[in-house]
Protein backbone atom coordinates (compact mmCIF):
# COMPACT_ATOMS: atom_id res chain seq x y z
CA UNK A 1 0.00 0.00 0.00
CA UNK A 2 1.76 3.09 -1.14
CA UNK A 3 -0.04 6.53 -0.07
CA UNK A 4 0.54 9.50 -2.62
CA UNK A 5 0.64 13.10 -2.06
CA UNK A 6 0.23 15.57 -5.01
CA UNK A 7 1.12 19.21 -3.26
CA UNK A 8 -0.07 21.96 -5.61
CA UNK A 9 -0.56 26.03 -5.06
CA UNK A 10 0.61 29.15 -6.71
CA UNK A 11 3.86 30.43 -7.27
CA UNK A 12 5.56 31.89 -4.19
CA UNK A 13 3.47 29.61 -1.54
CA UNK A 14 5.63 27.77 -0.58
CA UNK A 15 5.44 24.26 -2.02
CA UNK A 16 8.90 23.33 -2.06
CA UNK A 17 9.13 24.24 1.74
CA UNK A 18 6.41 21.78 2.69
CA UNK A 19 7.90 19.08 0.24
CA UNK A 20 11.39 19.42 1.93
CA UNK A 21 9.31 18.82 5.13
CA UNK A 22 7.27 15.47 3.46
CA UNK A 23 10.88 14.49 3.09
CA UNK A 24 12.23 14.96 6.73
CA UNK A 25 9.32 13.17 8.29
CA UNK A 26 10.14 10.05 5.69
CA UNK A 27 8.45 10.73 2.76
CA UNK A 28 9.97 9.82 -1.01
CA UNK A 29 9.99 13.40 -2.68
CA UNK A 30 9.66 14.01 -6.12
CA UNK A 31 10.27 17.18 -7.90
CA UNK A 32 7.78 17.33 -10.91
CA UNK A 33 9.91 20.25 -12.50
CA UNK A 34 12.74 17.39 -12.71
CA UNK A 35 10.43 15.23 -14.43
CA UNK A 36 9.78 17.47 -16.92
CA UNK A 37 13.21 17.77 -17.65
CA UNK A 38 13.55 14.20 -18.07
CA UNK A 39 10.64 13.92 -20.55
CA UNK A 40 11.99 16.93 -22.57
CA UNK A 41 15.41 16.14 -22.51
CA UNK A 42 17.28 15.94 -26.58
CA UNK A 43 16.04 13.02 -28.82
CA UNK A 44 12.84 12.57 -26.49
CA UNK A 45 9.47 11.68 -28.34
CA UNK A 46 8.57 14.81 -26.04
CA UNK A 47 11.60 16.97 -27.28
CA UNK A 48 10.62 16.61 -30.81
CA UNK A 49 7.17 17.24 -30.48
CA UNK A 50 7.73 20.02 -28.93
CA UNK A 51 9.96 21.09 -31.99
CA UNK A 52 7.60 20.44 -34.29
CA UNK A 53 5.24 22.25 -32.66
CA UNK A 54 7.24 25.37 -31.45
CA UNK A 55 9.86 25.29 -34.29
CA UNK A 56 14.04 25.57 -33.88
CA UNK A 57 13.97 29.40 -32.55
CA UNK A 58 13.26 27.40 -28.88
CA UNK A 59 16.41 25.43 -29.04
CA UNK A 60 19.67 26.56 -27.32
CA UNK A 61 23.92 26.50 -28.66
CA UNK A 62 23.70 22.31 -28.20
CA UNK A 63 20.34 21.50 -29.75
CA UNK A 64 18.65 21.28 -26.14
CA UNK A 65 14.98 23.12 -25.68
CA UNK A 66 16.13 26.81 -23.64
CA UNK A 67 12.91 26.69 -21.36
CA UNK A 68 13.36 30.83 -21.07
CA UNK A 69 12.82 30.83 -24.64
CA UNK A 70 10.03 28.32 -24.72
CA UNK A 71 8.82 30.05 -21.74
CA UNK A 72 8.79 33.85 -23.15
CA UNK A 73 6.20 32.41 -26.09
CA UNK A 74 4.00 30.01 -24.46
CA UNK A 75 3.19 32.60 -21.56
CA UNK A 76 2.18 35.40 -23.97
CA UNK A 77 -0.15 33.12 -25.45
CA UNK A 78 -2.84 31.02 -24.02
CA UNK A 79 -3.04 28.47 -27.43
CA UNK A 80 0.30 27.91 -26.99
CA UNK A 81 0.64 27.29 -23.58
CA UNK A 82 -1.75 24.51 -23.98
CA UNK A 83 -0.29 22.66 -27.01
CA UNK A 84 2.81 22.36 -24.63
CA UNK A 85 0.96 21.27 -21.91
CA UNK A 86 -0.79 18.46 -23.97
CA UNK A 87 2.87 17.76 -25.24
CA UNK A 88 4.09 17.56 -21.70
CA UNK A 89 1.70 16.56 -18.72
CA UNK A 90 0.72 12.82 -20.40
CA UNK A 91 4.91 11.73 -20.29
CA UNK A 92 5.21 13.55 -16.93
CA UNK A 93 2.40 11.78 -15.46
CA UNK A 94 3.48 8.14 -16.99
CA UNK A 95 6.85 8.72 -15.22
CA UNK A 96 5.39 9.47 -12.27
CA UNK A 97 3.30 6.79 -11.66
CA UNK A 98 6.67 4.54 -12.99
CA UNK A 99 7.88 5.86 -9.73
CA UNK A 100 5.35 5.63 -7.63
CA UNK A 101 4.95 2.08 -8.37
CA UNK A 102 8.49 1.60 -8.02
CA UNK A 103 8.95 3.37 -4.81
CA UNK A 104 10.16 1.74 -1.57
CA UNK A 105 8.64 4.44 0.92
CA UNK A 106 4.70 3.81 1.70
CA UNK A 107 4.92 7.72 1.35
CA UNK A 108 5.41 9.43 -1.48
CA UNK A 109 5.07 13.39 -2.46
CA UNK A 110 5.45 15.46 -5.94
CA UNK A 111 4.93 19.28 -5.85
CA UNK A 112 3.75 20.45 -9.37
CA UNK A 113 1.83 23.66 -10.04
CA UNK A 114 -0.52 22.17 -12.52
CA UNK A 115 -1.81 18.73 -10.77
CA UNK A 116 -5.37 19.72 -11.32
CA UNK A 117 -5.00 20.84 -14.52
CA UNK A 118 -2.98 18.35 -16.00
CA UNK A 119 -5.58 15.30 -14.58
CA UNK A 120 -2.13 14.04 -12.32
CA UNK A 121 -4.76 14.24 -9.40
CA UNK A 122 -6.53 11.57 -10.41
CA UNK A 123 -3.42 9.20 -9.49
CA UNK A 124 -3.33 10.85 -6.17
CA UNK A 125 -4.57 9.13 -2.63
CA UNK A 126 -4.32 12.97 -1.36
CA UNK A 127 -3.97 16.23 -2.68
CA UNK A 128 -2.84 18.95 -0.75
CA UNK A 129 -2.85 22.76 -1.27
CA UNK A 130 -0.34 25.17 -0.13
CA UNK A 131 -1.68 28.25 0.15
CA UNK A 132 -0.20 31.89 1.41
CA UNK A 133 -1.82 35.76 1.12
CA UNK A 134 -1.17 37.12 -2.44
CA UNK A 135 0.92 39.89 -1.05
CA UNK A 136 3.57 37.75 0.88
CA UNK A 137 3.97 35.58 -2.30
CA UNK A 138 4.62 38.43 -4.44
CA UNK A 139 6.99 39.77 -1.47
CA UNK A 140 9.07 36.04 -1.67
CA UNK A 141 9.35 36.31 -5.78
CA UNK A 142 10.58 39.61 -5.80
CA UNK A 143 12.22 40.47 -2.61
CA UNK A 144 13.23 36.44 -1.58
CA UNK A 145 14.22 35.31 -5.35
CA UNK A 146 15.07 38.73 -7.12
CA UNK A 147 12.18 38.29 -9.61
CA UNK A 148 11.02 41.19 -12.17
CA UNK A 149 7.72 42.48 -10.75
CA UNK A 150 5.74 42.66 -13.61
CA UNK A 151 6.42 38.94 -14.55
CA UNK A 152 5.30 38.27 -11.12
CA UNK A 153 2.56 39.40 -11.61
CA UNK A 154 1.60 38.02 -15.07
CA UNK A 155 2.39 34.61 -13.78
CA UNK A 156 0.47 35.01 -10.45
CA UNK A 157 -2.58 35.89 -13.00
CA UNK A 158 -1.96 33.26 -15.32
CA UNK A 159 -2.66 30.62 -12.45
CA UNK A 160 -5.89 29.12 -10.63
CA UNK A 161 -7.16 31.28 -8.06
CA UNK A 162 -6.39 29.13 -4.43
CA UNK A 163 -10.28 29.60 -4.09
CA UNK A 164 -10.39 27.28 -6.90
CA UNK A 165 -7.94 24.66 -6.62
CA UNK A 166 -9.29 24.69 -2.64
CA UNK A 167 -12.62 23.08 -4.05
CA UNK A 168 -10.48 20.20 -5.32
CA UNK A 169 -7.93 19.83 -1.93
CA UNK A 170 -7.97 17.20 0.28
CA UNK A 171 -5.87 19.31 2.95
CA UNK A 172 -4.67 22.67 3.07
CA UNK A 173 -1.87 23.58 4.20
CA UNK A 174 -1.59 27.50 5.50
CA UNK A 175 1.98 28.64 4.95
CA UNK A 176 1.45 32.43 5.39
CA UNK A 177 2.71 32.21 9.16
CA UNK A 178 6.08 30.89 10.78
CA UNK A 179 7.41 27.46 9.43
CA UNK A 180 7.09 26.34 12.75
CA UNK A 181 3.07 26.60 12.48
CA UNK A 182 3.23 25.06 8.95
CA UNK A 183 5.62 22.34 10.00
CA UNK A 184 2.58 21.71 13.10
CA UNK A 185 0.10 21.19 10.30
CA UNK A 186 2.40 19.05 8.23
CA UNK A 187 3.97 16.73 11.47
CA UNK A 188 -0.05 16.86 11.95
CA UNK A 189 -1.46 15.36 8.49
CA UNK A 190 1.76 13.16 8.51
CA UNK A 191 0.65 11.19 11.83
CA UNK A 192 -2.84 10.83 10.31
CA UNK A 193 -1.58 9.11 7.42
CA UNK A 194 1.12 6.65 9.27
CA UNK A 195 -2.27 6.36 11.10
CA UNK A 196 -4.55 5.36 8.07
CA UNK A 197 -1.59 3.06 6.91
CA UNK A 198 -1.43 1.14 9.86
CA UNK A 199 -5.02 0.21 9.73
CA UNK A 200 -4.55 -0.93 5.95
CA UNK A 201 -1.58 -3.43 6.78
């Protein structure tokens, strides 16, 4: 019995914080940015579809795909953004589940921003939402990661409202206070899992 934990929120809330602390308390962690690397690395099915879609101006000095450049056209267009994420989310989700059904740990966690979107919470036992006020966010991005404001901002409106992807949570998580109260909530949801497995074995 393996229990799986899809963590999903906006940019700036905090994800990565709570996935770091998934992995303290035991959990296997997995990075869905890093899968989507693997799926799009050179000579990938996903690689040249993406070429053919997106054409050779997206490719960097060594044939690789430069993610700023595919990033700078798919954001400024909604289309386009969604061929690539029909391109992309299908491979990331088959190797996730390869490693989820691989996994020693009964535990396992992947933060992605898209999990709703992309149908990945489907696959999930549990999906969690990290959420944080709008104004701290944009204070982490620009002030905590030296991040142009204006981008910020675009990409803060590009995504789900937390109203939204709330409807779909299992737990949220509130990381606009002191990672001590977030890791409470976290050591919290953790125990009630180990809990629920227990029962199951």
């Amino acid at each position: 019995m393996r229990y799986v934990i899809g963590l999903t929120g906006n940019i700036g809330s905090g994800k990565s914080t709570v996935l770091e602390m998934l992995g303290q308390l035991g959990a296997r962690i997995v990075d869905a940015d890093e899968l989507v690397h693997q799926v799009m690395e050179q000579g990938t099915p996903v690689w040249q579809s993406v070429l053919d879609t997106f054409g050779e101006a997206i490719l960097d000095e060594h044939g690789g795909i430069d993610r700023k450049k595919l990033g700078a056209l798919v954001f400024e267009d909604p289309q386009a953004l969604k061929r690539l994420e029909e391109i992309v989310h299908p491979a990331v989700n088959d190797r996730f589940l390869d490693l989820v059904q691989n996994a020693e740990e009964p535990v396992i966690a992947m933060e992605a921003v898209k999990l709703i979107e992309s149908g990945a919470h489907r696959a999930l036992s549990s999906l969690w939402l990290v959420t944080c006020p709008a104004e701290e966010r944009f204070r982490r991005l620009v002030e905590g990661r030296g991040e142009d404001p204006e981008e910020v901002e675009e990409r803060l409106e590009a995504q789900m409202p937390e109203e939204e992807q709330a409807l779909w949570a299992d737990v949220v998580i509130d990381n606009g206070g002191t990672p001590e109260q977030t890791r409470e909530q976290v050591k919290a949801e953790w125990d009630r899992i180990q809990e629920q497995l227990c029962h199951q074995r």
